[in-house]
N, C-alpha and C. Protein backbone atom coordinates (compact mmCIF):
# COMPACT_ATOMS: atom_id res chain seq x y z
N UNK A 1 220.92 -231.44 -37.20
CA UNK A 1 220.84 -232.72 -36.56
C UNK A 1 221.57 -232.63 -35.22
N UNK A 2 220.89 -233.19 -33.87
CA UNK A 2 221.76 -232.61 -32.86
C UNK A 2 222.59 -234.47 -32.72
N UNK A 3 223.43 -233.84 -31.77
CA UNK A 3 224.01 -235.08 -31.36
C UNK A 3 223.60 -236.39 -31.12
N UNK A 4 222.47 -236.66 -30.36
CA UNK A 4 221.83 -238.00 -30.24
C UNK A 4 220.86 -238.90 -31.46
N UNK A 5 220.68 -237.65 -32.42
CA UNK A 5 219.83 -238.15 -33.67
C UNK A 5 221.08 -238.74 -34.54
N UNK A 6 222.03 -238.21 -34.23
CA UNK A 6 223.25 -238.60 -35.21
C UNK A 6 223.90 -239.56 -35.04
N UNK A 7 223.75 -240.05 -33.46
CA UNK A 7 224.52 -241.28 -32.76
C UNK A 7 223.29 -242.18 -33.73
N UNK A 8 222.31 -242.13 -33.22
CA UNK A 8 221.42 -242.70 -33.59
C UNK A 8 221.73 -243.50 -34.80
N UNK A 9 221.63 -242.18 -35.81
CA UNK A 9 221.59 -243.19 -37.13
C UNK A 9 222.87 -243.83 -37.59
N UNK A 10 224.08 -243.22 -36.96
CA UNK A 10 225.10 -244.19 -37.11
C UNK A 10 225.10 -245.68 -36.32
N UNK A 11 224.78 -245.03 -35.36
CA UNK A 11 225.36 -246.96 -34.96
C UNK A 11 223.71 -247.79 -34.55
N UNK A 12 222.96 -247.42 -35.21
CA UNK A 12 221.48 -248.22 -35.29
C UNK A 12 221.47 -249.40 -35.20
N UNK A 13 222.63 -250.34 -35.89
CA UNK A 13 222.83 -251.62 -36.02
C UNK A 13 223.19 -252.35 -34.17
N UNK A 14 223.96 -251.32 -33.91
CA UNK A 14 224.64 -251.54 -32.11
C UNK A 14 223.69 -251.27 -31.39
N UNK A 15 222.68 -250.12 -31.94
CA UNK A 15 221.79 -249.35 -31.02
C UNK A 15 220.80 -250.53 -30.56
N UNK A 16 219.81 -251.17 -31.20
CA UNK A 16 218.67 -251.61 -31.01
C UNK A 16 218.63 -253.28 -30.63
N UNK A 17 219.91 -254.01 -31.27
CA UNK A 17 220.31 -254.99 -30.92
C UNK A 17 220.78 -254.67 -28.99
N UNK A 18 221.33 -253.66 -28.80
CA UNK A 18 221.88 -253.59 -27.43
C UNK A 18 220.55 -253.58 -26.52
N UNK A 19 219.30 -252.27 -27.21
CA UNK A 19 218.10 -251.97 -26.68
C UNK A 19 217.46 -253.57 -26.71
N UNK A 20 217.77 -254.03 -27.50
CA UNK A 20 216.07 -255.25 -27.46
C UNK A 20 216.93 -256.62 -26.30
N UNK A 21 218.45 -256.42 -26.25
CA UNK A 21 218.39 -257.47 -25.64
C UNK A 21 218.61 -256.72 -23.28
N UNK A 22 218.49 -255.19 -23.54
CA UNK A 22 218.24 -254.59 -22.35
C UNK A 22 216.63 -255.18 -21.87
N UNK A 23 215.84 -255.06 -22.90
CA UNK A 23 214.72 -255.12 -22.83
C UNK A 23 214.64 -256.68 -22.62
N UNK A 24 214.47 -257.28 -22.98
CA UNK A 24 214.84 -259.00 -23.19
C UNK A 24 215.33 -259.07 -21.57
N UNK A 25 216.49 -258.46 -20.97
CA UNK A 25 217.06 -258.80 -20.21
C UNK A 25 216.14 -258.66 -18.58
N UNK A 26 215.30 -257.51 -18.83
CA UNK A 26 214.49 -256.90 -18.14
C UNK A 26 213.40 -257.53 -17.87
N UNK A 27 212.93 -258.07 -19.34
CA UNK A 27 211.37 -258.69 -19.11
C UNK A 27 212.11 -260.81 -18.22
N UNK A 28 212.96 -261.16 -18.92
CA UNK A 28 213.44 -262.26 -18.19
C UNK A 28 213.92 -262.02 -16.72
N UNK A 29 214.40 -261.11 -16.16
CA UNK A 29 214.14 -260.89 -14.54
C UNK A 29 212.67 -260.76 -13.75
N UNK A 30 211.94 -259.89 -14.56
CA UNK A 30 210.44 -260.06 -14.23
C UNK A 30 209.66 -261.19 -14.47
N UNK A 31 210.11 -262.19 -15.99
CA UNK A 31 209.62 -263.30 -15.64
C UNK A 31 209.66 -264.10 -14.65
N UNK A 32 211.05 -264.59 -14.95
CA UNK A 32 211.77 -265.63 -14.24
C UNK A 32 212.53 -265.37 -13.10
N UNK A 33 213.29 -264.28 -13.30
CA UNK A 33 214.52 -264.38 -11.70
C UNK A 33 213.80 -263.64 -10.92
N UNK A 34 212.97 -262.65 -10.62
CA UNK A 34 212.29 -262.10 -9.61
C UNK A 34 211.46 -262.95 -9.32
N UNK A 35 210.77 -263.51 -9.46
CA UNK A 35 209.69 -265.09 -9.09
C UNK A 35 210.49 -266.14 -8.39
N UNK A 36 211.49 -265.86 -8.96
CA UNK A 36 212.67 -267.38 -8.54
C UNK A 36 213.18 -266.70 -6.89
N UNK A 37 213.23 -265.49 -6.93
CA UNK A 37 214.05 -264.82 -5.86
C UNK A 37 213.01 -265.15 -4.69
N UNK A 38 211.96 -264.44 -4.80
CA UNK A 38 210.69 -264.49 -4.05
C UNK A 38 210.61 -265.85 -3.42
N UNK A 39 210.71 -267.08 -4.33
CA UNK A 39 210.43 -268.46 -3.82
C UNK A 39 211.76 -268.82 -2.54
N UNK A 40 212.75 -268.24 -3.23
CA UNK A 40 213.84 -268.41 -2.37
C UNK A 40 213.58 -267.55 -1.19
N UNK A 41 213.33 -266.60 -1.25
CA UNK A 41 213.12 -265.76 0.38
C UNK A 41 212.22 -266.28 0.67
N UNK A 42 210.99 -267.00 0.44
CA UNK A 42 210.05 -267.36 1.06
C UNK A 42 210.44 -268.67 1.56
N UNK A 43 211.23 -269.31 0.88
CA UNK A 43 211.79 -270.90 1.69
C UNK A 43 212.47 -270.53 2.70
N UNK A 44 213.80 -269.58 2.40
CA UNK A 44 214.16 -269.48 3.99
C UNK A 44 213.39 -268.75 5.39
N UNK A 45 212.35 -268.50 5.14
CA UNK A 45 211.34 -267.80 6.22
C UNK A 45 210.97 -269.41 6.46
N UNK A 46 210.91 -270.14 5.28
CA UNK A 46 209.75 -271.37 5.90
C UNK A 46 211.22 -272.00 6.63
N UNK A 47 211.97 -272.14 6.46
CA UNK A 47 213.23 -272.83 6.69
C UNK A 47 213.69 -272.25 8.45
N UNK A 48 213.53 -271.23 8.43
CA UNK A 48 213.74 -270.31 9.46
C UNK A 48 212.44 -270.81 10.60
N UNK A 49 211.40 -270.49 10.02
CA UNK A 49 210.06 -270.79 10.79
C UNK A 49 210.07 -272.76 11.11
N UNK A 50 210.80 -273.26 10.77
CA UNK A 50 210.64 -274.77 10.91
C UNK A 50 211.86 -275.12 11.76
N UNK A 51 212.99 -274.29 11.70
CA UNK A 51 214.01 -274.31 12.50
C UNK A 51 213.58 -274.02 13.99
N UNK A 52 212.39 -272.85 14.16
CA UNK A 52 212.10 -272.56 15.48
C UNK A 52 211.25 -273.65 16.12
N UNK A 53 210.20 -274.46 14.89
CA UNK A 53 209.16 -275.08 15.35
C UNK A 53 210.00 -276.30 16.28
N UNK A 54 211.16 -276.58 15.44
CA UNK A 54 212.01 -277.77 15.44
C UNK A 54 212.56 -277.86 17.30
N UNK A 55 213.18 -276.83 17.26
CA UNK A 55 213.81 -275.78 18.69
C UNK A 55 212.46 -276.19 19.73
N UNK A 56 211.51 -275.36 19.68
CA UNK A 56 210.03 -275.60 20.64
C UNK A 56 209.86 -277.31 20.60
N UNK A 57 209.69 -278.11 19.57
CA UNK A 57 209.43 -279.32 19.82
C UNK A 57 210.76 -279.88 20.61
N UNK A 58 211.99 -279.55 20.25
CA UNK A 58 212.63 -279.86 21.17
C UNK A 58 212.40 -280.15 22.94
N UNK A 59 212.33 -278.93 23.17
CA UNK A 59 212.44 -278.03 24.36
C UNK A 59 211.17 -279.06 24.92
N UNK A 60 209.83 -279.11 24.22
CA UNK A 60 209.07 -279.87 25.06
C UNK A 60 208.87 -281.31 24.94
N UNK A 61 210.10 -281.49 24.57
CA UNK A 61 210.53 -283.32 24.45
C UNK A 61 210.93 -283.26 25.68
N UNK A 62 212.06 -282.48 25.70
CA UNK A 62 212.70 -282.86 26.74
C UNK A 62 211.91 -282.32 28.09
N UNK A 63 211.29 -281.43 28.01
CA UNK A 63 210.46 -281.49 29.07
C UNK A 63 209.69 -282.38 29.31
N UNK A 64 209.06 -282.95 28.74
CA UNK A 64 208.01 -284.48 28.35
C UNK A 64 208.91 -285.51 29.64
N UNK A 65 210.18 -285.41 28.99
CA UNK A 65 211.06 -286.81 29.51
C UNK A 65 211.30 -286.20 30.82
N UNK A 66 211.76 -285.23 31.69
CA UNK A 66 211.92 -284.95 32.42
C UNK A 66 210.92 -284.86 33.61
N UNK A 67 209.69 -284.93 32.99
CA UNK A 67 207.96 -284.90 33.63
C UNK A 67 208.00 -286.82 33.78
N UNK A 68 208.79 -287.29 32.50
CA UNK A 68 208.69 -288.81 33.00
C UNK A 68 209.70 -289.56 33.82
N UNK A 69 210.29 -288.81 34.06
CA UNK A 69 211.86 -288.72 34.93
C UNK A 69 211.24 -288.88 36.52
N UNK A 70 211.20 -287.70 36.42
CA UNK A 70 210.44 -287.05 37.73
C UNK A 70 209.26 -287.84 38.22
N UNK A 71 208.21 -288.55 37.10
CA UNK A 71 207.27 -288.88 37.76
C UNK A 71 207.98 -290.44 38.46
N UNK A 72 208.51 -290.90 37.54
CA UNK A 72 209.17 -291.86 37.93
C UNK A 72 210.19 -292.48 39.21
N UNK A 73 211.09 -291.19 39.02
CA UNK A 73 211.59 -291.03 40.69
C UNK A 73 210.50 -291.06 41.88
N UNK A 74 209.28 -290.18 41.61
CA UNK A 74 208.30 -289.66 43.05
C UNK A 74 207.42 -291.01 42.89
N UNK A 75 207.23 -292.18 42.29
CA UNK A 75 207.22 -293.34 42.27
C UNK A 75 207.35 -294.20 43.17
N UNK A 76 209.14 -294.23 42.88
CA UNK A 76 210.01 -294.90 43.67
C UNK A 76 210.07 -294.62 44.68
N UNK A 77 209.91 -293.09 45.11
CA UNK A 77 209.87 -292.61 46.31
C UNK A 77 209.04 -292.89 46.88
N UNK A 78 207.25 -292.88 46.89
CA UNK A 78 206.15 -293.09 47.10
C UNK A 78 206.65 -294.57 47.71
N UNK A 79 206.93 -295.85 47.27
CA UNK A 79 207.10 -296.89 47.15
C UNK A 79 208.08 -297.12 48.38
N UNK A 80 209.06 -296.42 48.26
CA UNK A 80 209.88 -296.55 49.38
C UNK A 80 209.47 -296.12 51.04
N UNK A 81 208.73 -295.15 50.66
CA UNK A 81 207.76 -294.20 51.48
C UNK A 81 206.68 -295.30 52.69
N UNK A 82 206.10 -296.43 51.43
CA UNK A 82 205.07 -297.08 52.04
C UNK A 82 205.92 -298.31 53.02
N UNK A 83 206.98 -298.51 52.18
CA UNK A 83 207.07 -299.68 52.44
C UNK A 83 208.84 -300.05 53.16
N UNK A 84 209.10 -298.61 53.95
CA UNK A 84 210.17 -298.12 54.67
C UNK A 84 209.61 -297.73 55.59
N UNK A 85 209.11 -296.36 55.81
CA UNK A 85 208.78 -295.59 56.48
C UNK A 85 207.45 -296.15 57.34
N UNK A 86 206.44 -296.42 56.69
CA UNK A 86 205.45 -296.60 57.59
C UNK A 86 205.50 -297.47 57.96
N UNK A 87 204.73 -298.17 58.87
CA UNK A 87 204.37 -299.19 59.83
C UNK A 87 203.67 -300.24 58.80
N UNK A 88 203.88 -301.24 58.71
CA UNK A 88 203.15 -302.18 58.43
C UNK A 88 201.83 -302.78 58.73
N UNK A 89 201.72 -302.00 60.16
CA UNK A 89 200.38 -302.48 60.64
C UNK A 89 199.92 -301.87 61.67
N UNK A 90 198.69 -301.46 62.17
CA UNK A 90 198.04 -300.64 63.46
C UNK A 90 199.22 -300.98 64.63
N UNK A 91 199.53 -302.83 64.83
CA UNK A 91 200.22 -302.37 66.10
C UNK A 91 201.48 -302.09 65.71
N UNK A 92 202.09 -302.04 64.80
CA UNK A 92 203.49 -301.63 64.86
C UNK A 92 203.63 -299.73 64.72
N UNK A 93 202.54 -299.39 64.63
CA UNK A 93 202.11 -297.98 64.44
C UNK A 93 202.07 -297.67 65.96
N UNK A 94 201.50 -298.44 66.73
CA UNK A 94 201.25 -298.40 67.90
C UNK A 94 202.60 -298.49 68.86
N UNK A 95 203.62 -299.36 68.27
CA UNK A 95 204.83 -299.73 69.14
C UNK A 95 205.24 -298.72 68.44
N UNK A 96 205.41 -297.60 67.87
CA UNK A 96 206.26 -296.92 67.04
C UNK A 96 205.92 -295.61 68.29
N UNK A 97 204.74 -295.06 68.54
CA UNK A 97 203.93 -294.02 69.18
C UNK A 97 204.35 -294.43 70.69
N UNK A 98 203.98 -295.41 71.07
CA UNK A 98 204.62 -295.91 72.75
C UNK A 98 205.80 -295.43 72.81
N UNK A 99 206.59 -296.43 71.78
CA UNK A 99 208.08 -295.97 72.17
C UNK A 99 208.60 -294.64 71.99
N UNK A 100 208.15 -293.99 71.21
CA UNK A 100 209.05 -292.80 70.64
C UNK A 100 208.79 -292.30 71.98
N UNK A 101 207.35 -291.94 72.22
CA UNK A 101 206.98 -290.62 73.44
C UNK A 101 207.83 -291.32 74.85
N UNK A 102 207.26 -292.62 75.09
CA UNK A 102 207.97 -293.25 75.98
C UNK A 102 209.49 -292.58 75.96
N UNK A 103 210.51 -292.78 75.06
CA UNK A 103 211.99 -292.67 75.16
C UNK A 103 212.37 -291.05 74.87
N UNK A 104 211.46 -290.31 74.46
CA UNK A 104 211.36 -288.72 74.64
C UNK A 104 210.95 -287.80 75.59
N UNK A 105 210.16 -288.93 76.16
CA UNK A 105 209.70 -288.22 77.79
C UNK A 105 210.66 -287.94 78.57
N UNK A 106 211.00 -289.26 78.33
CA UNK A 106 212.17 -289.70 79.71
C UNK A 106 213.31 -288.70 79.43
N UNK A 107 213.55 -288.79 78.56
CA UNK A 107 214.80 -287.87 78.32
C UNK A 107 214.38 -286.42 78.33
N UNK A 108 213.23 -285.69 78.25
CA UNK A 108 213.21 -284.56 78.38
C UNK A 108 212.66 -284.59 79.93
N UNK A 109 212.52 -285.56 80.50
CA UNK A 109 212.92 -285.35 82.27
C UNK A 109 210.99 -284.89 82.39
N UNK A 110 210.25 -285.32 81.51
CA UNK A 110 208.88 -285.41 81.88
C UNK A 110 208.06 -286.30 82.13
N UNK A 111 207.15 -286.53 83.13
CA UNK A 111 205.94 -287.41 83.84
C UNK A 111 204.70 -287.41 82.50
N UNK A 112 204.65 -288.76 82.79
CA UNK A 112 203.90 -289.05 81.64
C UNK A 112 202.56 -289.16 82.38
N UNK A 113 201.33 -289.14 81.88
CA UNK A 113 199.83 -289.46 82.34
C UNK A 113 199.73 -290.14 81.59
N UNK A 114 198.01 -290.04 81.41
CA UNK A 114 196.89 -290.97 80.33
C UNK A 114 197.54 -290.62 78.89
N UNK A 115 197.30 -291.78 78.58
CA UNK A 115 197.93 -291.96 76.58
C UNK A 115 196.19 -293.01 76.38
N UNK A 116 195.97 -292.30 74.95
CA UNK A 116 194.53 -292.48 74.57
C UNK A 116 195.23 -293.03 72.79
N UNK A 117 194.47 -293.95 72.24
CA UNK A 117 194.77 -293.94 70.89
C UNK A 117 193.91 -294.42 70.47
N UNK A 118 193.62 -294.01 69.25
CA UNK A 118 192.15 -293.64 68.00
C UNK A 118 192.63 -294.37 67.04
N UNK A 119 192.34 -295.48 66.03
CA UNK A 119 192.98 -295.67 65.21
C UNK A 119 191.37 -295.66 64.41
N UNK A 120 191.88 -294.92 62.93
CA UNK A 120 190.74 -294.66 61.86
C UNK A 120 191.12 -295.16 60.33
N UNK A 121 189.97 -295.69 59.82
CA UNK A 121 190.37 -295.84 58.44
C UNK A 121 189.88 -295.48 57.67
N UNK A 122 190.16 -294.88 56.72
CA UNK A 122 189.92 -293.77 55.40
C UNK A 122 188.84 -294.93 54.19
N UNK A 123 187.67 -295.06 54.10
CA UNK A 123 187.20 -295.71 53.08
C UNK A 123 187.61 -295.60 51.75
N UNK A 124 187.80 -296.78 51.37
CA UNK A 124 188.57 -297.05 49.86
C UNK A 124 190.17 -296.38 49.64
N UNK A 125 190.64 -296.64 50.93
CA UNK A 125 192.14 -296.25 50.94
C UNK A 125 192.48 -296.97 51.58
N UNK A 126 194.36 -297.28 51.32
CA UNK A 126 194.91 -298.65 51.77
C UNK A 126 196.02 -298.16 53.23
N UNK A 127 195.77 -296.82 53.84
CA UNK A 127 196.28 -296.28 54.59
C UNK A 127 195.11 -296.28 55.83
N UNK A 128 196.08 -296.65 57.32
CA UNK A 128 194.98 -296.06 58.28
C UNK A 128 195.93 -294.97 59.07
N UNK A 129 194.99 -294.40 60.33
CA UNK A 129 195.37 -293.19 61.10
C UNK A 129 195.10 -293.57 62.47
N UNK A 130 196.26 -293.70 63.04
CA UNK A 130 196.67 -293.44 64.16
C UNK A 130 196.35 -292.49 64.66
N UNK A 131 195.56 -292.26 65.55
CA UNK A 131 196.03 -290.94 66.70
C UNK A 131 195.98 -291.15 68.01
N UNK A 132 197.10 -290.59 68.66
CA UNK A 132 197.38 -290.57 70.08
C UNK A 132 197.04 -289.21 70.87
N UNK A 133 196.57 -289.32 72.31
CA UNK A 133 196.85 -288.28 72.90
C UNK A 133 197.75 -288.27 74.16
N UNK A 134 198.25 -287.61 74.20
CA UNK A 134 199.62 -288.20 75.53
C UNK A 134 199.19 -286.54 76.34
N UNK A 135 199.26 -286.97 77.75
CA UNK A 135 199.13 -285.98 78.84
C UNK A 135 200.43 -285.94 79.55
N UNK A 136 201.05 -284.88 79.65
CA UNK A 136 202.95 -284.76 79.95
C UNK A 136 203.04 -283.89 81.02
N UNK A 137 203.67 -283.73 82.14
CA UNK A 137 204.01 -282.70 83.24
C UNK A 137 204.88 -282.63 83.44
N UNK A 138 205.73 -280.81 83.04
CA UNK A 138 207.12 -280.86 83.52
C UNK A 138 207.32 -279.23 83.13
N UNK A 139 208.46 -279.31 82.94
CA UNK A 139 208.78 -277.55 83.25
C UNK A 139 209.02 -277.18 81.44
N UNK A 140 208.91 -275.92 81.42
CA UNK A 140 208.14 -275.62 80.26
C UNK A 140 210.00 -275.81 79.25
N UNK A 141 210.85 -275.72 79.33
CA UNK A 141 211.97 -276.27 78.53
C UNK A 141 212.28 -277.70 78.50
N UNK A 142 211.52 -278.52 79.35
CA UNK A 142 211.54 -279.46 78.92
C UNK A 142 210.57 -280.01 78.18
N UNK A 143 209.25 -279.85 78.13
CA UNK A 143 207.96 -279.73 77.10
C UNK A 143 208.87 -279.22 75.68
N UNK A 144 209.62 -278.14 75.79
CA UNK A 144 210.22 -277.42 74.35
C UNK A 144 210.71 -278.76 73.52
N UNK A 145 211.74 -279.10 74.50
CA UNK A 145 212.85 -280.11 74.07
C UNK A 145 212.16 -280.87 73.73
N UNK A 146 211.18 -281.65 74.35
CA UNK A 146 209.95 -282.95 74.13
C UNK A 146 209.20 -282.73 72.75
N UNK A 147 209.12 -281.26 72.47
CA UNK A 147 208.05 -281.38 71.29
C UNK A 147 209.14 -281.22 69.91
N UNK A 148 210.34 -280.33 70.11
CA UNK A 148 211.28 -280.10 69.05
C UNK A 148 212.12 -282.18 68.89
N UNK A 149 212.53 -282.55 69.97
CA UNK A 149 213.11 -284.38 69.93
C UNK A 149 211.68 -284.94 68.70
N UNK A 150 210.66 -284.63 69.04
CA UNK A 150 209.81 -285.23 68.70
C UNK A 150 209.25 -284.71 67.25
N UNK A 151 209.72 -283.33 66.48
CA UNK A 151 209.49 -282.85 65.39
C UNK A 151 210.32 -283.70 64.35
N UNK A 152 211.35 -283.68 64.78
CA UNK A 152 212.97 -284.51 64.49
C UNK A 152 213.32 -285.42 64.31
N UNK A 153 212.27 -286.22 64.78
CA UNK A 153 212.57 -287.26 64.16
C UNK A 153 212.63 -287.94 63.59
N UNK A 154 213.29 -289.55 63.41
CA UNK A 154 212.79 -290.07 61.94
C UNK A 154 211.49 -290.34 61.57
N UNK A 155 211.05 -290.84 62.79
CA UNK A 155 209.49 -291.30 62.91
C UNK A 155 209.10 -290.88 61.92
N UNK A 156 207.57 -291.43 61.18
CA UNK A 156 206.90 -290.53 60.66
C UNK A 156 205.79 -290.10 61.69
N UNK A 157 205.70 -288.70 62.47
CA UNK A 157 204.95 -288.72 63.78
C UNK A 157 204.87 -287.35 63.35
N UNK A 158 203.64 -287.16 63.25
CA UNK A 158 203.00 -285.46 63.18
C UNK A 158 202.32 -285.07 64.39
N UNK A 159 202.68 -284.03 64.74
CA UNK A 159 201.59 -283.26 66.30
C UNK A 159 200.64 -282.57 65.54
N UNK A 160 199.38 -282.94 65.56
CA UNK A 160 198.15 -282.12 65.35
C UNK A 160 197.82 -281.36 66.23
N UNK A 161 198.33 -281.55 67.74
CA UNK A 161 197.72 -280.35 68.25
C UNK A 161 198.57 -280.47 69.64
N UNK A 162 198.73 -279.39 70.09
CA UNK A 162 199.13 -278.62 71.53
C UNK A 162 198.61 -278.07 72.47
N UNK A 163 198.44 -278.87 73.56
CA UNK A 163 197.41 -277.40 74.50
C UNK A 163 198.19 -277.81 75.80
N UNK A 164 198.31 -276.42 76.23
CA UNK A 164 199.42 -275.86 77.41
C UNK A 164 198.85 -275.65 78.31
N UNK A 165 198.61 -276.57 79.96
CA UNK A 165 198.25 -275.89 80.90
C UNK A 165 198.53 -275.81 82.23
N UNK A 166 198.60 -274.71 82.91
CA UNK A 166 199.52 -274.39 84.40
C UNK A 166 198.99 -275.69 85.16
N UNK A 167 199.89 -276.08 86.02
CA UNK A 167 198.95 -277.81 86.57
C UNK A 167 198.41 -276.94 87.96
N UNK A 168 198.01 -277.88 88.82
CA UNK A 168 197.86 -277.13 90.23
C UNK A 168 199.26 -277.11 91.07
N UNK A 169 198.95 -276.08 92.12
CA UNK A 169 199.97 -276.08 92.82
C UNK A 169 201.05 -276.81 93.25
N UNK A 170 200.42 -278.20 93.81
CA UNK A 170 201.30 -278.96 94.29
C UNK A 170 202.46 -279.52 92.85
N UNK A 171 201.85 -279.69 92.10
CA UNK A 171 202.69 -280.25 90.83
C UNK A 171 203.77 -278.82 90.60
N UNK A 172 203.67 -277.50 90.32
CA UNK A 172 204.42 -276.79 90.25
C UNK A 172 205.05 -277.20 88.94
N UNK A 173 204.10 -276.97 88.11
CA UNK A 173 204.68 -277.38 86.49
C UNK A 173 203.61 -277.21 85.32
N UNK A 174 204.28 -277.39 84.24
CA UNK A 174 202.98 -277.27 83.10
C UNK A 174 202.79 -278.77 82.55
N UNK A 175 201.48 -278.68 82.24
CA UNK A 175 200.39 -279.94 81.62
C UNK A 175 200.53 -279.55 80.13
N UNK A 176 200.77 -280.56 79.37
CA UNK A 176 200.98 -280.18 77.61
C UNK A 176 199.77 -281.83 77.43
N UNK A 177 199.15 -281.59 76.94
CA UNK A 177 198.62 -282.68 76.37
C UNK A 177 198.68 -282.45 74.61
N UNK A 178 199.13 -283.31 74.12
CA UNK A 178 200.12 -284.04 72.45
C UNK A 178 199.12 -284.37 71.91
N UNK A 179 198.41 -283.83 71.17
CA UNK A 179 197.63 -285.11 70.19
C UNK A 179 198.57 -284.94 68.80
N UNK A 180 199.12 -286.69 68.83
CA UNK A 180 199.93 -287.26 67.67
C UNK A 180 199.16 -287.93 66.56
N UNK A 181 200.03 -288.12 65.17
CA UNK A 181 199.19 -289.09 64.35
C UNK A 181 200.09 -289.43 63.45
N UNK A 182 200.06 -290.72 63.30
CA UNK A 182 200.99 -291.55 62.32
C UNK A 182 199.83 -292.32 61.75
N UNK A 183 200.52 -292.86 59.94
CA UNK A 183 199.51 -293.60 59.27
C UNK A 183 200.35 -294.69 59.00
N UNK A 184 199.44 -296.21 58.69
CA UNK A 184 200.01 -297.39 58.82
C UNK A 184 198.84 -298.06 57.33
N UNK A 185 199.86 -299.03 56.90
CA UNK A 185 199.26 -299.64 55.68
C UNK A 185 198.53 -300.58 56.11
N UNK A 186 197.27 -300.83 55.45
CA UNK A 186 196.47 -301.77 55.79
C UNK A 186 196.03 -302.79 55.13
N UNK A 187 195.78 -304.20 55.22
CA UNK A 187 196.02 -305.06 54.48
C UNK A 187 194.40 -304.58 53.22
N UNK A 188 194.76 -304.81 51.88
CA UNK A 188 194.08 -304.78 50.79
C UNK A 188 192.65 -305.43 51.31
């Protein structure tokens, strides 16, 4: 009889009671606690995965509010825009264009000519367009100064266009003719 047949039949009573409840112990982890484990790692993936969803919905809340922030400010701004800045009306668009070039001429020490003005209105828009053309003679740093005074300012006054030309002799200077354009609200 070798050694393990002998354990055997002595302690048979310890032996199989120990075996059936190894076995017992084995098949109840495969029932129950390995199934149970699984559910648990799979909740915290879902737990994990809902934490990120949570994070992203965040992130584009607050982007949401910040898009309504923003639109809201450029609003106010718009608003302030119409009803600051622009002219109220063709002629105050008009006294806005006189005066500026008028009080920029002078000071950049240039001769004024023909002043021409276009006023246009945009169909189914509550904005019109001004445009001026101003004819200027003087020496070419003071034209500089005339067109930079005039970039600068508060006005709302855009130069659409520039054209530079040697005058005749006797003048001994350059010809800049300005075409300007400012827009003015127009009654509904």
């Amino acid at each position: 009889m070798t050694t393990f047949s002998r354990i055997r039949a002595e302690k048979r009573r310890l032996i199989y009671p120990l075996v059936g409840a190894v076995l017992l112990n084995a098949a109840l982890f495969i029932a129950v606690v390995y199934p149970l484990s699984l559910k648990v790692a799979n909740g915290e993936a879902d737990a994990q995965a809902a934490a990120r969803a949570r994070l992203a919905a965040q992130t584009e809340y607050d982007a949401a509010r910040a898009t309504v922030a923003g639109k809201k400010s450029a609003d106010e701004e718009l608003k302030k825009f119409y009803s600051v800045v622009l002219p109220p009306d063709q002629s105050g668009a008009r006294r806005i264009v006189y005066a500026k070039v008028d009080t920029l001429a002078s000071a950049a020490n240039l001769h004024q000519g023909q002043k021409g003005i276009d006023p246009t209105q945009e169909r189914d828009s509550r904005l019109g367009k001004l445009t001026a053309t101003v004819v200027l003679t003087g020496e070419y740093r003071n034209i500089r100064k005339f067109i930079h005074d005039l970039e600068t300012a508060p006005e709302f006054l855009i130069i659409e266009n520039v054209a530079l030309s040697q005058g005749n002799e006797r003048d001994r200077g350059l010809t800049v003719i300005v075409k300007l354009a400012t827009y003015f609200r127009t009654a509904d």
